[in-house]
N, C-alpha and C. Protein backbone atom coordinates (compact mmCIF):
# COMPACT_ATOMS: atom_id res chain seq x y z
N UNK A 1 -18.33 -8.40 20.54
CA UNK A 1 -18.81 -8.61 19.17
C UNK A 1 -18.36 -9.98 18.70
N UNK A 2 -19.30 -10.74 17.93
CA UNK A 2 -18.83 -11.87 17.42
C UNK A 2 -18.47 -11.87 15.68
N UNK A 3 -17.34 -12.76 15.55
CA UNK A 3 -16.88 -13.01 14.39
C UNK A 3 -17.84 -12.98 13.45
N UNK A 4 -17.67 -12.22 12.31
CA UNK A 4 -18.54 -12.72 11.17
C UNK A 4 -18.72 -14.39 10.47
N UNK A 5 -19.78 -14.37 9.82
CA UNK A 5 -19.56 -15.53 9.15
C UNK A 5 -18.70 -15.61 7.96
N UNK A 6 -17.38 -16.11 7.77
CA UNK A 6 -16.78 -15.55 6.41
C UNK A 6 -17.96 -16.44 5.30
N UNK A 7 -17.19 -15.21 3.80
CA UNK A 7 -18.13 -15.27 2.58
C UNK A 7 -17.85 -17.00 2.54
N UNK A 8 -18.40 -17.35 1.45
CA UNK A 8 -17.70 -18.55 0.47
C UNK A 8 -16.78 -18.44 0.07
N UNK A 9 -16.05 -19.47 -0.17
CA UNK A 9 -14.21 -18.93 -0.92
C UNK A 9 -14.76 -19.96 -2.05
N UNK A 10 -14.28 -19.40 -3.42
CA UNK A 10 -14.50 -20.17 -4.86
C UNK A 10 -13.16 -20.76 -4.71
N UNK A 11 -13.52 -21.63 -5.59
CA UNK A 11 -12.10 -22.05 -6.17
C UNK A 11 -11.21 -21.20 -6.72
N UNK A 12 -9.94 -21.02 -6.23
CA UNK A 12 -8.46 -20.31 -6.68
C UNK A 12 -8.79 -19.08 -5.83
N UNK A 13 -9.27 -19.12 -4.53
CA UNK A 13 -9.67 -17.87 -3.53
C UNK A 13 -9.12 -18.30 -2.59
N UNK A 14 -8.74 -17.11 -1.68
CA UNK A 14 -8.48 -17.51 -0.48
C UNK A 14 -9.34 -16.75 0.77
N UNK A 15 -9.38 -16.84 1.64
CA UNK A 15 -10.62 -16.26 2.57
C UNK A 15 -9.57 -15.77 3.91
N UNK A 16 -10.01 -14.51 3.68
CA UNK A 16 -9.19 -13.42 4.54
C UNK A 16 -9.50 -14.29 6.11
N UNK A 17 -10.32 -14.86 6.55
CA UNK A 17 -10.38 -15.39 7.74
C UNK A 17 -9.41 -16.81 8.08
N UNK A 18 -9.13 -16.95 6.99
CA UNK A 18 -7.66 -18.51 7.24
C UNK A 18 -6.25 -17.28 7.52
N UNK A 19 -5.75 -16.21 7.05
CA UNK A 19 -5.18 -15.17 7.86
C UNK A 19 -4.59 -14.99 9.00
N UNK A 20 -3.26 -14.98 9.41
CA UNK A 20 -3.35 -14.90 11.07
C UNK A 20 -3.31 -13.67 11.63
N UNK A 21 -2.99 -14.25 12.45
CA UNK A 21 -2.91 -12.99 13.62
C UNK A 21 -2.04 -13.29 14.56
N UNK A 22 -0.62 -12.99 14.70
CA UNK A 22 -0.28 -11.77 13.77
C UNK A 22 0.11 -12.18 12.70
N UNK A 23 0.11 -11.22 11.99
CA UNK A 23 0.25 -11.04 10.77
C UNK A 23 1.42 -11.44 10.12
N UNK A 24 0.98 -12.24 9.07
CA UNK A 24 2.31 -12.94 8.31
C UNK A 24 3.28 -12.26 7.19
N UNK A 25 4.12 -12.30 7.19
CA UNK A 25 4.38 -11.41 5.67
C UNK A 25 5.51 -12.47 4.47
N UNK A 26 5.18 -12.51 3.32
CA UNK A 26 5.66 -13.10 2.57
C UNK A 26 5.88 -12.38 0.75
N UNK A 27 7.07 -12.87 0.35
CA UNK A 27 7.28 -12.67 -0.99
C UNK A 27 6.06 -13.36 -1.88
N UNK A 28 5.54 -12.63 -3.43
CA UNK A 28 4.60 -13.13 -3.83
C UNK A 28 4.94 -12.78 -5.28
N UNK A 29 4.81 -13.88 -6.42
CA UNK A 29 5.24 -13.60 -7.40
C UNK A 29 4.16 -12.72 -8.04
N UNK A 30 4.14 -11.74 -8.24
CA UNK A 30 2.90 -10.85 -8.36
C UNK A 30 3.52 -9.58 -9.12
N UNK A 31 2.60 -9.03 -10.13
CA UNK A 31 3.29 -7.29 -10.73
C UNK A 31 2.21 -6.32 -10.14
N UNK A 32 2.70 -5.42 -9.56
CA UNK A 32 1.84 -4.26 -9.01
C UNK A 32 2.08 -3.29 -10.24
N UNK A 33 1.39 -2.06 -10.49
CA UNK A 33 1.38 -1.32 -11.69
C UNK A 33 0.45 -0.02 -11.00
N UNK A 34 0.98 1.05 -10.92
CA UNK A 34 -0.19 2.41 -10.12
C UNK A 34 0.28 3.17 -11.37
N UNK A 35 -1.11 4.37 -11.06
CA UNK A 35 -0.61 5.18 -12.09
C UNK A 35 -1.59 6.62 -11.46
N UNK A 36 -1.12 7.49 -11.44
CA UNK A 36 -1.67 8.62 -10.26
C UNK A 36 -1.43 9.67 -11.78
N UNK A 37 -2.32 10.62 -11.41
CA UNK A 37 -2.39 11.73 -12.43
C UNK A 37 -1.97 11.28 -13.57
N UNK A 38 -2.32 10.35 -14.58
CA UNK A 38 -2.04 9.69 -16.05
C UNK A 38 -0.73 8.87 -15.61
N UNK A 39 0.33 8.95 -14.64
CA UNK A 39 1.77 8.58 -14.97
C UNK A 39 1.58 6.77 -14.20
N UNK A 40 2.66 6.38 -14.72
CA UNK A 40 2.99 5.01 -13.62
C UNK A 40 4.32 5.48 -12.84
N UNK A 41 3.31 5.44 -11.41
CA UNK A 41 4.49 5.62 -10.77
C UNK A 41 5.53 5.14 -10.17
N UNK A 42 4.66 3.38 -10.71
CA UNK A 42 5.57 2.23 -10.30
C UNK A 42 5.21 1.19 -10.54
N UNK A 43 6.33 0.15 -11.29
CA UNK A 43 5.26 -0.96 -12.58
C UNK A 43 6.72 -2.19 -11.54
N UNK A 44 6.42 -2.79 -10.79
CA UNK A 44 7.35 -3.75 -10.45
C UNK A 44 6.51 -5.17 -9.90
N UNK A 45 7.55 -6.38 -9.96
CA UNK A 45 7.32 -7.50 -9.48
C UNK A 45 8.32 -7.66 -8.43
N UNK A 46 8.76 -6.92 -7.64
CA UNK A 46 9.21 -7.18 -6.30
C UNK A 46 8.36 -6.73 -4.96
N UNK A 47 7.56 -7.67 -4.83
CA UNK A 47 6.53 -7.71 -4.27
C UNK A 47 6.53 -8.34 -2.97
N UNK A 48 6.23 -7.85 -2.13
CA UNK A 48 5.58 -8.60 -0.46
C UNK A 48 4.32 -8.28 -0.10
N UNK A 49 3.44 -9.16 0.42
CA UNK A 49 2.65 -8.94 1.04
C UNK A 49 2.38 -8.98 2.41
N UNK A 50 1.24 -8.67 3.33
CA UNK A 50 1.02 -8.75 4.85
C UNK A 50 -0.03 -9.02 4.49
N UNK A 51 -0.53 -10.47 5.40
CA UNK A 51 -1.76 -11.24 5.38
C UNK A 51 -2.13 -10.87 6.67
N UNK A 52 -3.46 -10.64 7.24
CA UNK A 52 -3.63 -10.29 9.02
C UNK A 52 -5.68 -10.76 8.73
N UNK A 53 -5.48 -11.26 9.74
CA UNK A 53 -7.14 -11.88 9.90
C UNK A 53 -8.32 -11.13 9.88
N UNK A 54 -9.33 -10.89 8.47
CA UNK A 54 -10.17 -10.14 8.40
C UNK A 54 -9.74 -8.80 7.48
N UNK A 55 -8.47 -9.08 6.95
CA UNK A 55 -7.88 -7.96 6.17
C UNK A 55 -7.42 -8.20 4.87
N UNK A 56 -7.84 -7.92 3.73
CA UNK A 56 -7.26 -7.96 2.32
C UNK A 56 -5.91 -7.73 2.46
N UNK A 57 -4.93 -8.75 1.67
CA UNK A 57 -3.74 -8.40 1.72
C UNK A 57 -3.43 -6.93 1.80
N UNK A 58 -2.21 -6.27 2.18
CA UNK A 58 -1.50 -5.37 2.28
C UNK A 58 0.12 -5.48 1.30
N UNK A 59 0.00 -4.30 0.53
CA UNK A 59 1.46 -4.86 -1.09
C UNK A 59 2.30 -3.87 -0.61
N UNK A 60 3.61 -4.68 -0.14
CA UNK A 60 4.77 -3.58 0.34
C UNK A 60 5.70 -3.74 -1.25
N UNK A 61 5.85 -2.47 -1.70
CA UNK A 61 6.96 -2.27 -2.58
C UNK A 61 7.80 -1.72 -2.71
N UNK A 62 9.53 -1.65 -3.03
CA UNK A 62 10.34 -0.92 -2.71
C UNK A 62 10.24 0.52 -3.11
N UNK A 63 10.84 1.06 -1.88
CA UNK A 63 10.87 2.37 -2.42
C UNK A 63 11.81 3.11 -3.81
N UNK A 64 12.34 2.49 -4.19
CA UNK A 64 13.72 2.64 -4.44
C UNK A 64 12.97 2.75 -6.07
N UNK A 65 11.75 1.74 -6.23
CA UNK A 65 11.34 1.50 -7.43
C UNK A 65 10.42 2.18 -8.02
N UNK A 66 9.86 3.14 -7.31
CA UNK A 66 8.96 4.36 -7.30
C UNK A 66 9.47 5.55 -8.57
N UNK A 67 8.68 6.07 -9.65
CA UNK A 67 9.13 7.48 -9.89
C UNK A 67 9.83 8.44 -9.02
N UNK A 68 11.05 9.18 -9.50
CA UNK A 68 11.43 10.02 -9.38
C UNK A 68 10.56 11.05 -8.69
N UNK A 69 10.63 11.30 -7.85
CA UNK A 69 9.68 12.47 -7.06
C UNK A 69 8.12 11.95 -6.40
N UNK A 70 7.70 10.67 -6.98
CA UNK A 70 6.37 10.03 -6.88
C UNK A 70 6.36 9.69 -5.21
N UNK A 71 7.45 9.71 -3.88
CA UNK A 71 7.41 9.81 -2.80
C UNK A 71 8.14 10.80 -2.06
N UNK A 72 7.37 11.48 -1.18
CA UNK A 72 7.81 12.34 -0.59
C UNK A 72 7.27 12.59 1.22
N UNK A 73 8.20 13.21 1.90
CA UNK A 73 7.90 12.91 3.81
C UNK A 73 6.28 13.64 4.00
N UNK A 74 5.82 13.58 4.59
CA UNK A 74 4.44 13.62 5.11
C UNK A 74 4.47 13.70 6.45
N UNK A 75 3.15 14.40 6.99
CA UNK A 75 3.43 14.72 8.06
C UNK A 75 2.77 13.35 8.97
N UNK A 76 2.82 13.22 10.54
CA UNK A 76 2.29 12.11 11.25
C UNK A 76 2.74 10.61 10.93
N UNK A 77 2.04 10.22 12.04
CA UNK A 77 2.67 8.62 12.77
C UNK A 77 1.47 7.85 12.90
N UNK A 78 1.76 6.53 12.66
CA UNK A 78 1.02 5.97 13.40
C UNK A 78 1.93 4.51 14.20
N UNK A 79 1.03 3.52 14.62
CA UNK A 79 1.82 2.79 15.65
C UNK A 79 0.81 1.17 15.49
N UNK A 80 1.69 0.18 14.57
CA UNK A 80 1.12 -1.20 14.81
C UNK A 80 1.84 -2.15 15.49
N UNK A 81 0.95 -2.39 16.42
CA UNK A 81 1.36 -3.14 17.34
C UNK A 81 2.10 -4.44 17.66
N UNK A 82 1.92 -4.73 15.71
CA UNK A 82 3.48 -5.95 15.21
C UNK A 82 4.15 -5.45 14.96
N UNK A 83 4.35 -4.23 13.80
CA UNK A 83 5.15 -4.15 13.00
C UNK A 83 6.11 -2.75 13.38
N UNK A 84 5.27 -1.74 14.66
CA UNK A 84 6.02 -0.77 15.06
C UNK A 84 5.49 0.40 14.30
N UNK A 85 6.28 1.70 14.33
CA UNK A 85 6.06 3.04 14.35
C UNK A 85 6.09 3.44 12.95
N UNK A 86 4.80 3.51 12.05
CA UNK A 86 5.18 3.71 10.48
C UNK A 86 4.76 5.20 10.37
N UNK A 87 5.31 5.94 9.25
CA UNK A 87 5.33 7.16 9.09
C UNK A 87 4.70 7.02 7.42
N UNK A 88 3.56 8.84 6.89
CA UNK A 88 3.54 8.66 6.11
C UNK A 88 4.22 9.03 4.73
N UNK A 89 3.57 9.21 4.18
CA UNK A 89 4.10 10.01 2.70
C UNK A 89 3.01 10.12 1.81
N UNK A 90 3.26 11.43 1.00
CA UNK A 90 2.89 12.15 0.28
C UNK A 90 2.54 11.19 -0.94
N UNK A 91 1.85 11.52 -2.26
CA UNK A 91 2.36 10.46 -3.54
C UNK A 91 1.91 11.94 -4.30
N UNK A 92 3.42 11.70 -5.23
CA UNK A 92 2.50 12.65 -6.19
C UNK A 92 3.02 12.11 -7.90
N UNK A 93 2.56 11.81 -8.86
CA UNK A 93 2.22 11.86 -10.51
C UNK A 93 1.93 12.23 -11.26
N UNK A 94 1.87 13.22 -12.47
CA UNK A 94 1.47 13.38 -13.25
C UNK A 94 0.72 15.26 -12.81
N UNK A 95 1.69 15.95 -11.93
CA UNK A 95 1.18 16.62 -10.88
C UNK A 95 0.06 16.95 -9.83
N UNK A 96 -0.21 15.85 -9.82
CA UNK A 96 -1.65 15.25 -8.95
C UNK A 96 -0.79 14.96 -7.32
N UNK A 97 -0.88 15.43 -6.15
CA UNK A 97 -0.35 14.92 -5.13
C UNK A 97 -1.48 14.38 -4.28
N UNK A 98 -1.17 13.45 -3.77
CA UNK A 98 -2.05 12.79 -2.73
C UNK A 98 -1.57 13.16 -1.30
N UNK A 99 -1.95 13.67 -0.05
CA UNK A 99 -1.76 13.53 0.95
C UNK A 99 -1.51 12.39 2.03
N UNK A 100 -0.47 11.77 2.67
CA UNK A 100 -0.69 11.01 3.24
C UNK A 100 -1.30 9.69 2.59
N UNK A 101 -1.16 9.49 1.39
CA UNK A 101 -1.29 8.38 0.65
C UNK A 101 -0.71 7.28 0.39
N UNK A 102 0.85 6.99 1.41
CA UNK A 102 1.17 6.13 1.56
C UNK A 102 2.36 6.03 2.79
N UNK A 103 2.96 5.03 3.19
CA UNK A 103 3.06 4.70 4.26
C UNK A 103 3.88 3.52 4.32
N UNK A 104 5.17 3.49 5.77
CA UNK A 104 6.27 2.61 5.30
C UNK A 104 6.95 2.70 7.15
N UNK A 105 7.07 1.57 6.99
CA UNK A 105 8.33 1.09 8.91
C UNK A 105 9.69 1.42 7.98
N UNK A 106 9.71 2.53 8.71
CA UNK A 106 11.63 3.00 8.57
C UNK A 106 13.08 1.76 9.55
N UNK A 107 12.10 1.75 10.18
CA UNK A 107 12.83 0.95 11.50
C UNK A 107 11.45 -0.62 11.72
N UNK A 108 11.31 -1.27 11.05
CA UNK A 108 9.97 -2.30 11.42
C UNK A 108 10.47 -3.29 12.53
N UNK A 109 9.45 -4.20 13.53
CA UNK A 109 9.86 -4.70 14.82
C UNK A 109 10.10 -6.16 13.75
N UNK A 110 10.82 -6.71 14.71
CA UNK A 110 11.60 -7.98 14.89
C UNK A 110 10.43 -9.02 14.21
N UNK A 111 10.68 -9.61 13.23
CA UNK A 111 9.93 -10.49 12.59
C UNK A 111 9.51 -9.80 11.45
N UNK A 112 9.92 -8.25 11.42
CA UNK A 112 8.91 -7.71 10.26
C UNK A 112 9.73 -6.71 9.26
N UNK A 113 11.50 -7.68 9.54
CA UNK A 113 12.18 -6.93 8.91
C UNK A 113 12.61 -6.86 7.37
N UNK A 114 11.80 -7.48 6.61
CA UNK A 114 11.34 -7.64 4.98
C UNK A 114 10.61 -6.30 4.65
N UNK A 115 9.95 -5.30 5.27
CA UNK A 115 9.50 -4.27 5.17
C UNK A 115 10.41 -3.25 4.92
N UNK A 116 11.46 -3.24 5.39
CA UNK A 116 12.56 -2.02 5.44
C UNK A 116 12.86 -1.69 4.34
N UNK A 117 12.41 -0.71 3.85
CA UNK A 117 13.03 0.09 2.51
C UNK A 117 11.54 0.10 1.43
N UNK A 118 10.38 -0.65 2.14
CA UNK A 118 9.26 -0.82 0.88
C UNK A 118 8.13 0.03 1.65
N UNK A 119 7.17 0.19 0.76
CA UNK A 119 6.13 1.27 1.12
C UNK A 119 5.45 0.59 0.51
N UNK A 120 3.77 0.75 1.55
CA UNK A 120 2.39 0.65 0.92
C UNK A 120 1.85 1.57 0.46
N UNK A 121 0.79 1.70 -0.34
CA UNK A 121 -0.23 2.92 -0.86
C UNK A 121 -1.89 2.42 -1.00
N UNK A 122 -2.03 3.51 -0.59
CA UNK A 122 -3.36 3.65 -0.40
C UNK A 122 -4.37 3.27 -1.89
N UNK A 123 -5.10 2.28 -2.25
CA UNK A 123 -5.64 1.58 -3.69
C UNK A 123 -6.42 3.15 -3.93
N UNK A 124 -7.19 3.74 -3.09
CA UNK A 124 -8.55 4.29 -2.78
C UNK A 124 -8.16 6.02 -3.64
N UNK A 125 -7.34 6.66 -3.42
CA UNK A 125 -6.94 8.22 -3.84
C UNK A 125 -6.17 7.84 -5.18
N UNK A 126 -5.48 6.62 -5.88
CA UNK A 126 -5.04 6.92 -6.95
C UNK A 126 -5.86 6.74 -7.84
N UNK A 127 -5.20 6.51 -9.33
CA UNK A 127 -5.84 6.80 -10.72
C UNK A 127 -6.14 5.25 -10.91
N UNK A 128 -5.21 4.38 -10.52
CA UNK A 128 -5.51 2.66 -10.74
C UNK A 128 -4.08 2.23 -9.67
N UNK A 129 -4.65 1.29 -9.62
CA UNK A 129 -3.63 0.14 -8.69
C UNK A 129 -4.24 -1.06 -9.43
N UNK A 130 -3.08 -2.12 -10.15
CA UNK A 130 -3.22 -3.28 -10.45
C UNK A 130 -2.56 -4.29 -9.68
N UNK A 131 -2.87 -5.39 -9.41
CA UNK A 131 -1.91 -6.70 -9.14
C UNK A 131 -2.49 -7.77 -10.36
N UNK A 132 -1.40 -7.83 -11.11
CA UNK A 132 -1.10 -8.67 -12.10
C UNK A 132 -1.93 -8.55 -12.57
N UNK A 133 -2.69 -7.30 -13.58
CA UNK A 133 -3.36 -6.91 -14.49
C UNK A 133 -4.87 -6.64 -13.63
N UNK A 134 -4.89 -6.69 -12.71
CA UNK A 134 -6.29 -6.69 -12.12
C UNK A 134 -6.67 -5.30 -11.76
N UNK A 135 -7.50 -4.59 -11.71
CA UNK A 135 -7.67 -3.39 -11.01
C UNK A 135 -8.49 -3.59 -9.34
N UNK A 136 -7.53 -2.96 -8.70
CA UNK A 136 -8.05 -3.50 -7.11
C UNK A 136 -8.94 -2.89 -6.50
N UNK A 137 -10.01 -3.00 -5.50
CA UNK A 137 -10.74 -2.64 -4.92
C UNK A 137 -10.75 -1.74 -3.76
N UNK A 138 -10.18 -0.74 -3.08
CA UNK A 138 -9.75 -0.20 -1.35
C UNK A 138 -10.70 -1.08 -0.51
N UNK A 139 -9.74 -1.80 0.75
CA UNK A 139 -10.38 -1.92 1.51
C UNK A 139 -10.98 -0.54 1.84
N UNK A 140 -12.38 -1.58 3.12
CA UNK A 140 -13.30 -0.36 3.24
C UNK A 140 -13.11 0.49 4.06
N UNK A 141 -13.45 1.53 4.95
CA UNK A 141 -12.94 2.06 6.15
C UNK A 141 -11.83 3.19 5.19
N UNK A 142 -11.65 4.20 6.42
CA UNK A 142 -10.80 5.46 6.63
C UNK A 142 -9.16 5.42 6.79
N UNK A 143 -8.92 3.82 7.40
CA UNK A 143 -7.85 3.94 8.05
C UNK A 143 -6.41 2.59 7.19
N UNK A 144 -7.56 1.69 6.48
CA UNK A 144 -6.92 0.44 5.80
C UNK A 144 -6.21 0.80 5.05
N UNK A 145 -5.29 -0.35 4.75
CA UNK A 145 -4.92 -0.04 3.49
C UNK A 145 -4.85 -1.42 2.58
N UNK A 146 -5.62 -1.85 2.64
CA UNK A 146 -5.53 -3.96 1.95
C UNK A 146 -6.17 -3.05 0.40
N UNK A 147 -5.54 -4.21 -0.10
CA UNK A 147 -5.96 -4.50 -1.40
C UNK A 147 -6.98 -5.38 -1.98
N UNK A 148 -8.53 -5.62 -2.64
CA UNK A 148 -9.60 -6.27 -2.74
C UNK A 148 -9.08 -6.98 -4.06
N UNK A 149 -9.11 -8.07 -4.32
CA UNK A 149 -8.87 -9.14 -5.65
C UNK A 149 -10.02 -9.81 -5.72
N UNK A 150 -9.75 -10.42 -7.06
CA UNK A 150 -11.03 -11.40 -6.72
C UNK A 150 -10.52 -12.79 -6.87
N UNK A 151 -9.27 -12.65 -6.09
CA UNK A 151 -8.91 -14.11 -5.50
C UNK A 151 -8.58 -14.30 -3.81
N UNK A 152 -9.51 -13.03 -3.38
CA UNK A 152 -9.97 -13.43 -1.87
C UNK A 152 -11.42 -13.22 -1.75
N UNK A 153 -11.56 -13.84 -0.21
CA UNK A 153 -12.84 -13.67 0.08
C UNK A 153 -13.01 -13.05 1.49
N UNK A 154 -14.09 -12.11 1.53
CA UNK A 154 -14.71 -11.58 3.02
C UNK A 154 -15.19 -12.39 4.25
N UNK A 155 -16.21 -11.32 4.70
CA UNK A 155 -16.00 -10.19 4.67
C UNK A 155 -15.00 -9.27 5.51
N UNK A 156 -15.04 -8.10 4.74
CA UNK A 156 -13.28 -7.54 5.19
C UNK A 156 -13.61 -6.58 6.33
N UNK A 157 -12.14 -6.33 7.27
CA UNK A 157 -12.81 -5.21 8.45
C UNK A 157 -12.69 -3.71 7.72
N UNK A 158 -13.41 -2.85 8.16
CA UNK A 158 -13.43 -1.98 7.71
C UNK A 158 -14.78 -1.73 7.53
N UNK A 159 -15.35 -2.52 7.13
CA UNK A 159 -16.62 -1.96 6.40
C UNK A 159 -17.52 -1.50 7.69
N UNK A 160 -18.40 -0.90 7.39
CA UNK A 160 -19.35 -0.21 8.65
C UNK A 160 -19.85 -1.85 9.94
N UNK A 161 -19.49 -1.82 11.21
CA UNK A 161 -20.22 -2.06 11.90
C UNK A 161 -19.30 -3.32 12.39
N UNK A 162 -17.67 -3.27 11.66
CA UNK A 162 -16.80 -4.26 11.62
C UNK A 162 -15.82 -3.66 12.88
N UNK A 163 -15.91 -2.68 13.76
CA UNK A 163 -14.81 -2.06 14.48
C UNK A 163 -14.31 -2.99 15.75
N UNK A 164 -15.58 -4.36 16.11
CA UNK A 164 -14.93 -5.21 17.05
C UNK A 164 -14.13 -6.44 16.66
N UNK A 165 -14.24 -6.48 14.97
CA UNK A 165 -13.43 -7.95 15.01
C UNK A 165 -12.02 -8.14 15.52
């Protein structure tokens, strides 16, 4: 399969295809804000992201900064091939639980040890996910978990017919 053509990038965008591979991860002065069954289950600016080629950022946030009860163990594994063996978790708010709605390296591989102690979540099953007042988009697909802004540009993997990039 060949590369897509990426979108246009506007000005103050960035285009998921400048991205590497592997995947970079960096601090970002940024406020994330979720809110699952009416509640926030977590309003912080200690923020990281994972940039990876063809993928809407990915927002790791501490766990630590989560509601009271808003994470909990889940069953299954999965396995990335930078970052190592992540496990999921439950989310629940406002007594709304999500299954397997979010996801975190207990132990992350060598280069990817800024992850330890923070969890991603899934944009797609909650009530809202913001970055810095924005409401975000789910990447597309079953299995992602990037975040859509409209200070990147496509097109993103996931979407139907994207499984060789």
């Amino acid at each position: 399969m060949t590369r897509p053509t990426p979108d246009p990038v506007a000005p103050g965008q960035e285009s998921v295809w400048d991205y590497p591979r592997p995947p970079r991860i960096e601090r970002v002065s940024s406020r994330v804000l979720i809110r699952l069954g009416g509640d926030v289950i977590i309003d912080t600016d200690d923020v990281v992201r994972v940039l990876e080629t063809s993928h809407p950022p990915v927002y790791y946030l501490p766990m630590a900064a989560f509601a009271d009860g808003a994470l909990m163990d889940a069953e299954g594994s999965s396995f990335c091939e930078f970052k190592g063996f992540a496990r999921y978790l439950d989310v629940r708010g406002g007594g709304v639980t999500v299954p397997r709605a979010a996801w975190n390296y207990p132990r992350p591989s060598e280069g990817y040890e800024a992850l330890t102690g923070r969890v991603a979540v899934y944009a797609g099953p909650m009530d809202a996910c913001e970055l810095d007042g924005e409401l975000v988009t789910p990447q597309p697909g079953r299995f992602y978990g990037g975040w859509i802004t409209s200070a990147i540009a496509g097109p993103f993997k996931g979407a139907p017919a994207s499984a060789g990039w």
